[in-house]
Protein backbone atom coordinates (compact mmCIF):
# COMPACT_ATOMS: atom_id res chain seq x y z
CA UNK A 1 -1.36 7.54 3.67
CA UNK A 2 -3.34 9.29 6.75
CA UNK A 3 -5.94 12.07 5.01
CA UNK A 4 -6.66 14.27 7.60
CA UNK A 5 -8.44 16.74 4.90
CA UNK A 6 -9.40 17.35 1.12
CA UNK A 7 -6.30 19.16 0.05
CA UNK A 8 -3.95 16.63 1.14
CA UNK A 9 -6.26 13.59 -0.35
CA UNK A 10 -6.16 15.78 -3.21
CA UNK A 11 -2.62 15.64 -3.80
CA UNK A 12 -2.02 12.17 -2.92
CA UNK A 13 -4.55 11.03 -5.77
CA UNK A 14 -2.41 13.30 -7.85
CA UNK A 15 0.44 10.56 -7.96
CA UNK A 16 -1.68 8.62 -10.22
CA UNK A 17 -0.24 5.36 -9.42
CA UNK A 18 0.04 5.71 -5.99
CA UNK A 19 -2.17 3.65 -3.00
CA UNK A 20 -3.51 5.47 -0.36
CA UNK A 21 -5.40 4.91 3.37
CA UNK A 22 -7.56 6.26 6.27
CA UNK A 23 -6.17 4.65 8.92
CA UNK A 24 -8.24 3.92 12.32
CA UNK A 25 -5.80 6.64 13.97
CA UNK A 26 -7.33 9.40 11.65
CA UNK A 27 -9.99 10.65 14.04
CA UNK A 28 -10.83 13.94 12.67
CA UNK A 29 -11.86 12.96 9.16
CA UNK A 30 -14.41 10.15 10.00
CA UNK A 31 -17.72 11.15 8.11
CA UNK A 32 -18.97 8.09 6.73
CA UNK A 33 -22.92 8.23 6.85
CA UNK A 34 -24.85 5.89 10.00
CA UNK A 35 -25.75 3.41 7.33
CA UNK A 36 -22.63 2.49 6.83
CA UNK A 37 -22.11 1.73 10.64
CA UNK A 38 -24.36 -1.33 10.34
CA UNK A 39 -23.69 -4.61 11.51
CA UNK A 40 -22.45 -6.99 8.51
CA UNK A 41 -21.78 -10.72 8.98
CA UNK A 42 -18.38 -11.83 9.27
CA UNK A 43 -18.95 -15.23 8.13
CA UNK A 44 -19.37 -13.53 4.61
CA UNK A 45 -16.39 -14.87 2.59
CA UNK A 46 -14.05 -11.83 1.92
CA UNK A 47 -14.16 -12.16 -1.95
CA UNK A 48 -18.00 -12.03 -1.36
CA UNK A 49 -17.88 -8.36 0.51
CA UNK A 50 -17.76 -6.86 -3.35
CA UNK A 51 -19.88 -3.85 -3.07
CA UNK A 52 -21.22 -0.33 -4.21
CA UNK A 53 -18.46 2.19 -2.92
CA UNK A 54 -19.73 4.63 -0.19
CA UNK A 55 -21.28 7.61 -0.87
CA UNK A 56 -18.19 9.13 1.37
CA UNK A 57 -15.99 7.82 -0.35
CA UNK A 58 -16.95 8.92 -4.05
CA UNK A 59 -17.85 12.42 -2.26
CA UNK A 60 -13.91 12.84 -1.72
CA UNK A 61 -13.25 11.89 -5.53
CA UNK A 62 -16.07 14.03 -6.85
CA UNK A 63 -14.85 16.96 -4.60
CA UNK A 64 -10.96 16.71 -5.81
CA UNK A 65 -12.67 16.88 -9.24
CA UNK A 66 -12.81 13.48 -10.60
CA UNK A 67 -15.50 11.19 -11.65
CA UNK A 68 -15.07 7.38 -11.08
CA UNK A 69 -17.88 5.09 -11.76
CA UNK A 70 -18.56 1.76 -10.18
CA UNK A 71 -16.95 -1.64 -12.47
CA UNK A 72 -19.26 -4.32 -13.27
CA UNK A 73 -17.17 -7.28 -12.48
CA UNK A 74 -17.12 -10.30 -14.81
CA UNK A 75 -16.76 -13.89 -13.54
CA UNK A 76 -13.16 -13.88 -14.51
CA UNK A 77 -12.59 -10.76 -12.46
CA UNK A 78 -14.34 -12.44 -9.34
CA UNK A 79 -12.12 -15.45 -9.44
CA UNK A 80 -8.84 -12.80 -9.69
CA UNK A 81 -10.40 -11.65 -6.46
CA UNK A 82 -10.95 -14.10 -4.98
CA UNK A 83 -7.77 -16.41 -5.78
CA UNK A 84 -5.82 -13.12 -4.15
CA UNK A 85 -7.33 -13.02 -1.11
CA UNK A 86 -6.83 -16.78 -0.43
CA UNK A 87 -3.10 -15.69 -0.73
CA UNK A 88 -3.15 -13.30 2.07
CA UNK A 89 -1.25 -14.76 5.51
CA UNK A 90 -3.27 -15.80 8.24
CA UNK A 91 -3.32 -12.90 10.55
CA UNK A 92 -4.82 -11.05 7.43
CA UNK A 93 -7.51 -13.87 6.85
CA UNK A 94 -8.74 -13.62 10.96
CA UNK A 95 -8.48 -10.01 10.97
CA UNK A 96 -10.39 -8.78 7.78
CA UNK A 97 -13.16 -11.40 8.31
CA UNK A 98 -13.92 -9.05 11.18
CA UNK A 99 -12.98 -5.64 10.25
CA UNK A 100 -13.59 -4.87 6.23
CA UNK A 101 -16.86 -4.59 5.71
CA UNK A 102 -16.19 -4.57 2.34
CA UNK A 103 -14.65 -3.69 -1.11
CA UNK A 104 -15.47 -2.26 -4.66
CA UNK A 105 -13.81 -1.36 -8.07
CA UNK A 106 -14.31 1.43 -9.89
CA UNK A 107 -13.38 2.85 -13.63
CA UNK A 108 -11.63 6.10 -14.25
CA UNK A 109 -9.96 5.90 -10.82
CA UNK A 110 -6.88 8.31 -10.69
CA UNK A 111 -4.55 5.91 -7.91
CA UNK A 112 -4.96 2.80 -7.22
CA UNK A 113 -6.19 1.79 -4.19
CA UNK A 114 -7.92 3.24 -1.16
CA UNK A 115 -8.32 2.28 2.29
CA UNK A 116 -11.16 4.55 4.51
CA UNK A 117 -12.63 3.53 7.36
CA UNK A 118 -16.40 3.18 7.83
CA UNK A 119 -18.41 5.23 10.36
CA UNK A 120 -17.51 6.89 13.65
CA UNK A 121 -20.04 5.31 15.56
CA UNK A 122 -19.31 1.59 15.71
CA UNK A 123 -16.97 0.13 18.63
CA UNK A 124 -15.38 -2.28 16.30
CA UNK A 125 -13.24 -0.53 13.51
CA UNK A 126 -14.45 -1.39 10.30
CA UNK A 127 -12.94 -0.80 6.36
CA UNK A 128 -13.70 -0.06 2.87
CA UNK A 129 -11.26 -0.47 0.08
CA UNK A 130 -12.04 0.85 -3.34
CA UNK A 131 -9.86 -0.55 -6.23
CA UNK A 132 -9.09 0.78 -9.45
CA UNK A 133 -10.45 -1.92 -11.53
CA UNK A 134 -8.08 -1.31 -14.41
CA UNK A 135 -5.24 -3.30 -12.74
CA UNK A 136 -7.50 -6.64 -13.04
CA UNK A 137 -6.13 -6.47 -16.44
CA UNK A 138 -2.14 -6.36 -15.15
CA UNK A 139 0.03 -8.55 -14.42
CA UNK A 140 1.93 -7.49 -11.03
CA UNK A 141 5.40 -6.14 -12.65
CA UNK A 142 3.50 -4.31 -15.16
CA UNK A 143 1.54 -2.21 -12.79
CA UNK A 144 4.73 -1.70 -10.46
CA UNK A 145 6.50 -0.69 -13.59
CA UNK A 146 4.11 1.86 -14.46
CA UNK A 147 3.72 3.07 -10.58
CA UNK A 148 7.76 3.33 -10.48
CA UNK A 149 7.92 5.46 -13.90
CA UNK A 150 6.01 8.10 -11.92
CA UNK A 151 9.25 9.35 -9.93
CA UNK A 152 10.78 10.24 -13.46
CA UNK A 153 10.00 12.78 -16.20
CA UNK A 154 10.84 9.58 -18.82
CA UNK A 155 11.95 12.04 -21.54
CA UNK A 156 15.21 9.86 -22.48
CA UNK A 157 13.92 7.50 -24.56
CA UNK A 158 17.31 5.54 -24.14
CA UNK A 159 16.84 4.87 -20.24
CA UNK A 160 13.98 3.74 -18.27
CA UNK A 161 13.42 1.73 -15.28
CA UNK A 162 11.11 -1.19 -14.52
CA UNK A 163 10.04 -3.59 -11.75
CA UNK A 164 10.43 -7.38 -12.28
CA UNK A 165 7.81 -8.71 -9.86
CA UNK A 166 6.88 -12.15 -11.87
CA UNK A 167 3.39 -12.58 -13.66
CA UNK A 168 0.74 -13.00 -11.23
CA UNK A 169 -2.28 -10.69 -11.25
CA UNK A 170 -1.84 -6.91 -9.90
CA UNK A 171 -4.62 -7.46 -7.47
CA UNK A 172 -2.54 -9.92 -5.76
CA UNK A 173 0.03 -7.54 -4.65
CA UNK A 174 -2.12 -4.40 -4.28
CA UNK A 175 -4.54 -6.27 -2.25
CA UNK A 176 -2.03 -7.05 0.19
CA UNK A 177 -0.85 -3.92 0.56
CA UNK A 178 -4.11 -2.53 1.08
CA UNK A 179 -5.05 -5.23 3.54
CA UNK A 180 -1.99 -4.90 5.96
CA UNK A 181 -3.49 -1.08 6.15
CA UNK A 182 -6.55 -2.68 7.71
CA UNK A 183 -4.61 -5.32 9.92
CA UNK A 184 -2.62 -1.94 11.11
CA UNK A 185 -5.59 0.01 11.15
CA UNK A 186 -7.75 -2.65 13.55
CA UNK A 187 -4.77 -3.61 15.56
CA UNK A 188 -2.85 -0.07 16.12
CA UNK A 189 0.52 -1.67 15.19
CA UNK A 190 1.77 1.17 14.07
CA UNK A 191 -0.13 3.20 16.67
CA UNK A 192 1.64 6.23 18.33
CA UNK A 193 -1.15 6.18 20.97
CA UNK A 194 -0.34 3.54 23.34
CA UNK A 195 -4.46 3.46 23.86
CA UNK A 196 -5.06 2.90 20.36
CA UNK A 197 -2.68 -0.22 19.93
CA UNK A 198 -3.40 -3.92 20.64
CA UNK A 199 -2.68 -5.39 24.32
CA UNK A 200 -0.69 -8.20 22.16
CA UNK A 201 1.58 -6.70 19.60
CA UNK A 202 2.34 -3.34 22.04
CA UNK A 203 5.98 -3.56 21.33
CA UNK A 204 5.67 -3.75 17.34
CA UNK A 205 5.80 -0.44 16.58
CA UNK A 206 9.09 0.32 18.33
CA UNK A 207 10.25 -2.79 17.11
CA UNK A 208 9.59 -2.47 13.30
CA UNK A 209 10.31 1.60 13.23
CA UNK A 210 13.45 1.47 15.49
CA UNK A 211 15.99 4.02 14.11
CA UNK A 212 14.14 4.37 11.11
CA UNK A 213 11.04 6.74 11.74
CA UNK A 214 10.58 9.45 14.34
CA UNK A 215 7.09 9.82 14.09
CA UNK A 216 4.21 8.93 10.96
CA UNK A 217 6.44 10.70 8.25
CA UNK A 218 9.92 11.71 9.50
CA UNK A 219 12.61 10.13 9.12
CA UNK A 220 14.89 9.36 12.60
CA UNK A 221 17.85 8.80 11.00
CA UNK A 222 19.75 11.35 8.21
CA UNK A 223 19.80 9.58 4.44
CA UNK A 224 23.01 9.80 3.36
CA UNK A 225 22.06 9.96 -0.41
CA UNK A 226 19.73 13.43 -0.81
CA UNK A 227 17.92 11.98 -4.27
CA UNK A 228 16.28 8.80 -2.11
CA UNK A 229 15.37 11.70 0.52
CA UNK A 230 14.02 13.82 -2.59
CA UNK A 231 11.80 10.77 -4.30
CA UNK A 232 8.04 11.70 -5.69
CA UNK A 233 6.71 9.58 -3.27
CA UNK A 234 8.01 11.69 -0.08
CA UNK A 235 6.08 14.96 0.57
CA UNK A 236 7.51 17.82 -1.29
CA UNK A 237 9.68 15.63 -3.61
CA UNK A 238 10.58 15.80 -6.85
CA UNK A 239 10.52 13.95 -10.16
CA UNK A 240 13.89 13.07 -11.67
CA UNK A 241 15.31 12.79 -14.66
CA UNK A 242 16.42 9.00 -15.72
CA UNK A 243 19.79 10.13 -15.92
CA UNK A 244 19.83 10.23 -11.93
CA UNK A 245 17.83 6.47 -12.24
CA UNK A 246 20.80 4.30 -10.44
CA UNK A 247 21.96 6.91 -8.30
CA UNK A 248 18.89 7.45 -6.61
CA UNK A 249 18.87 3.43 -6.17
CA UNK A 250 22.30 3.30 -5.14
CA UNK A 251 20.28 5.98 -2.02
CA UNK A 252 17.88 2.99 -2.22
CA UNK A 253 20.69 0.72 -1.31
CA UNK A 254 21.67 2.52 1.42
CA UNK A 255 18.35 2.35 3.75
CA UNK A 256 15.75 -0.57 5.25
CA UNK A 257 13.17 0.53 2.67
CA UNK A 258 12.05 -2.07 0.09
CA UNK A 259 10.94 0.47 -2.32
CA UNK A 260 10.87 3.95 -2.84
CA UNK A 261 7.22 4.27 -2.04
CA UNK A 262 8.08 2.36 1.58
CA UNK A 263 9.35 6.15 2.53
CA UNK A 264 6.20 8.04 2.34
CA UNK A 265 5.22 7.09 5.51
CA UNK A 266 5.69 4.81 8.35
CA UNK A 267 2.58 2.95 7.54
CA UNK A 268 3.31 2.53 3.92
CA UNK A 269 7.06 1.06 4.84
CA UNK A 270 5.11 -1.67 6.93
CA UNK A 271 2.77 -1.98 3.91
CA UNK A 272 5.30 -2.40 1.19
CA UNK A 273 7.81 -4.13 3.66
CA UNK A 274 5.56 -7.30 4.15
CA UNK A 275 4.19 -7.49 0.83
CA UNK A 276 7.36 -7.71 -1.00
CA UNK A 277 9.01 -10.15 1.81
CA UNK A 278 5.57 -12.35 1.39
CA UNK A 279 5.76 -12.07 -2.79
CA UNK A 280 9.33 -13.28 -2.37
CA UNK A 281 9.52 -15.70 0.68
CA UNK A 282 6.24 -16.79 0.34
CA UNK A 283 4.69 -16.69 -2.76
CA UNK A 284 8.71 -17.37 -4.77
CA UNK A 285 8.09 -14.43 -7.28
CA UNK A 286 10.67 -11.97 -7.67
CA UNK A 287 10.80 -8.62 -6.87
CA UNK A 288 13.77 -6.65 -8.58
CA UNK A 289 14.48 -3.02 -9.59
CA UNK A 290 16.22 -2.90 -13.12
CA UNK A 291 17.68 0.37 -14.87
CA UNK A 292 17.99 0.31 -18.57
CA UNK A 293 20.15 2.24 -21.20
CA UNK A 294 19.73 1.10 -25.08
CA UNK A 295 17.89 -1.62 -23.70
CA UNK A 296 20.61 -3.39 -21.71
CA UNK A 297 20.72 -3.23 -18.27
CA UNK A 298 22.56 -0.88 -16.29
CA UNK A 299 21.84 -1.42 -12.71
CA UNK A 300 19.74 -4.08 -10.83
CA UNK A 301 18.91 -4.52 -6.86
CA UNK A 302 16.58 -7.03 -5.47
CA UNK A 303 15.82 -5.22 -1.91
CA UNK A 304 15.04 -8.68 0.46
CA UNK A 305 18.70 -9.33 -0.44
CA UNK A 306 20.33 -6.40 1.42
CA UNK A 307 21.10 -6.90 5.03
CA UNK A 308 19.84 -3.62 6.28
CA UNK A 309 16.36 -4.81 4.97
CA UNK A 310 16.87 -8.37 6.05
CA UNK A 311 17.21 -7.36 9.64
CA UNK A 312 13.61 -6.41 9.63
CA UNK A 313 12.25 -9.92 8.62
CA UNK A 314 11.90 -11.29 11.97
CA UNK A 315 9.14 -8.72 12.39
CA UNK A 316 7.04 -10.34 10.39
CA UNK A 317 6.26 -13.32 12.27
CA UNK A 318 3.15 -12.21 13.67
CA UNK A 319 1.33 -12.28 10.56
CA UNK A 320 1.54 -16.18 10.03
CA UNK A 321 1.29 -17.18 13.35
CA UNK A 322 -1.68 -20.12 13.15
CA UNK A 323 -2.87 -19.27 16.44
CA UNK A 324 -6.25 -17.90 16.65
């Protein structure tokens, strides 16, 4: 998500689960301290860039009332880190080496993830992300399970939902989702400014939020299913009750998205959209929503399989083109 002040940071870290970003289009909330605009080398590998978090950056947690402290990593925890961003596609791998700066884990971090751009003084954009180092110690379906239980109160202890997403380390997915904030970030694809966006991928944002998104967080077209346009992850929604579980998925069904969290925002759709097409396409892990009652299962949908999201895939080209 785009912070453009406390309150709203605030109540995205609320969603305790939930990722969240600065993108390079934020230009009103860009107080990083001049140290932080210094040059760095790029040759650095990226699992090397593991740093103390900025002093900006804790300033916002500290302020919302919260008190994260920095994670000493262990080797094990290095080689998670480093094994997940060899996984990233190749646009990711030439853009980060030049634009984040770097990355750090904390403990007692309320969401996940978060993306903030360093400095307001540099030419070349540069990023931070600050992880929540408790998900080094999930698997990916575990921590999507727990981040999808969020959008329901859970008191029926006969229903619940979960995400089957396969066994690899939750760093793995949340690190690409993080990073394609940084690739959007650097190269404006998402940009509504036509100055902020990249000579080379100028059409992309037309292209990948045709008919879907009017501007960063409204929707252009009219949901046809009012719980999917309700979800907890959509400003001013609501938490549900796991009796309405497969109907709001059936809503689910019914749009591009390839989550419920890909409707937050513009920015979080392209997010979500590519990491879930590269956990599936790429990587071969699955990525499916079940529903549960008594323990059997109710309801199931596996978004890359729906043709309203597969008509988005060709988008996704640019990020493994091998061209430098």
């Amino acid at each position: 998500m785009i912070f453009r002040n406390l309150s709203k940071l605030s109540f995205y870290l609320s969603i305790v689960f939930s990722s969240a970003i600065c993108l390079a289009q934020n230009k009103d909330n860009q107080n990083s301290s001049n140290k932080n605009t210094e040059q760095f080398d790029t040759s650095t590998a990226l699992f090397l860039r593991v740093q103390p978090t900025p002093e900006d950056v804790l300033k916002m947690f500290h302020e919302a009332g919260m008190s994260p402290n920095e994670h000493v990593m262990t080797q094990e925890e290095n080689k998670l880190v480093k094994e997940a961003f060899e996984m990233l596609p190749p646009l990711h791998q030439r853009v980060l080496k030049e634009h984040l700066k770097s990355i750090s884990f904390l403990d007692n971090m309320p969401n996940t993830a978060l993306t903030s751009k360093i400095g307001s003084e540099t030419p070349n954009r540069l990023y931070h992300i600050t992880f929540r180092a408790a998900i080094l110690k999930q698997n990916v379906s575990e921590w999507l399970t727990e981040k999808e239980r969020t959008c329901f109160d859970n008191k029926d202890k006969s229903r619940s939902v979960k995400i089957e997403a396969g066994k690899l380390n939750a760093i793995v997915y949340v690190l690409l989702h993080e990073a394609t904030h940084v690739v959007d970030g650097s190269l404006g694809l998402l940009a509504e400014s036509d100055s902020d966006k990249n000579i080379g991928y100028k059409s992309f944002a037309a292209d990948f939020t045709n008919g879907i998104w009017k501007d960063r967080t409204t929707f252009s077209f009219l949901p046809t299913d009012s719980l999917f346009a309700k979800n907890h992850f959509r400003r001013d929604g609501k938490i549900f009750s796991l009796t309405e579980a497969c109907d709001l998925y059936k809503g689910l069904k019914m749009t591009p998205f390839v989550s419920l969290y890909s409707s937050s925002s513009r920015h979080e759709d392209l997010a979500e959209y590519l990491t879930v097409y590269h956990f599936t396409k790429i990587l071969k892990q699955p990525f499916t929503i079940i529903v549960l009652e008594n323990g059997k299962e109710t309801m199931s949908y596996s978004p890359m399989s729906s043709d309203l999201v597969d008509k988005r895939i060709r988008y996704m080209s640019i990020f493994y083109t091998k061209n430098t």
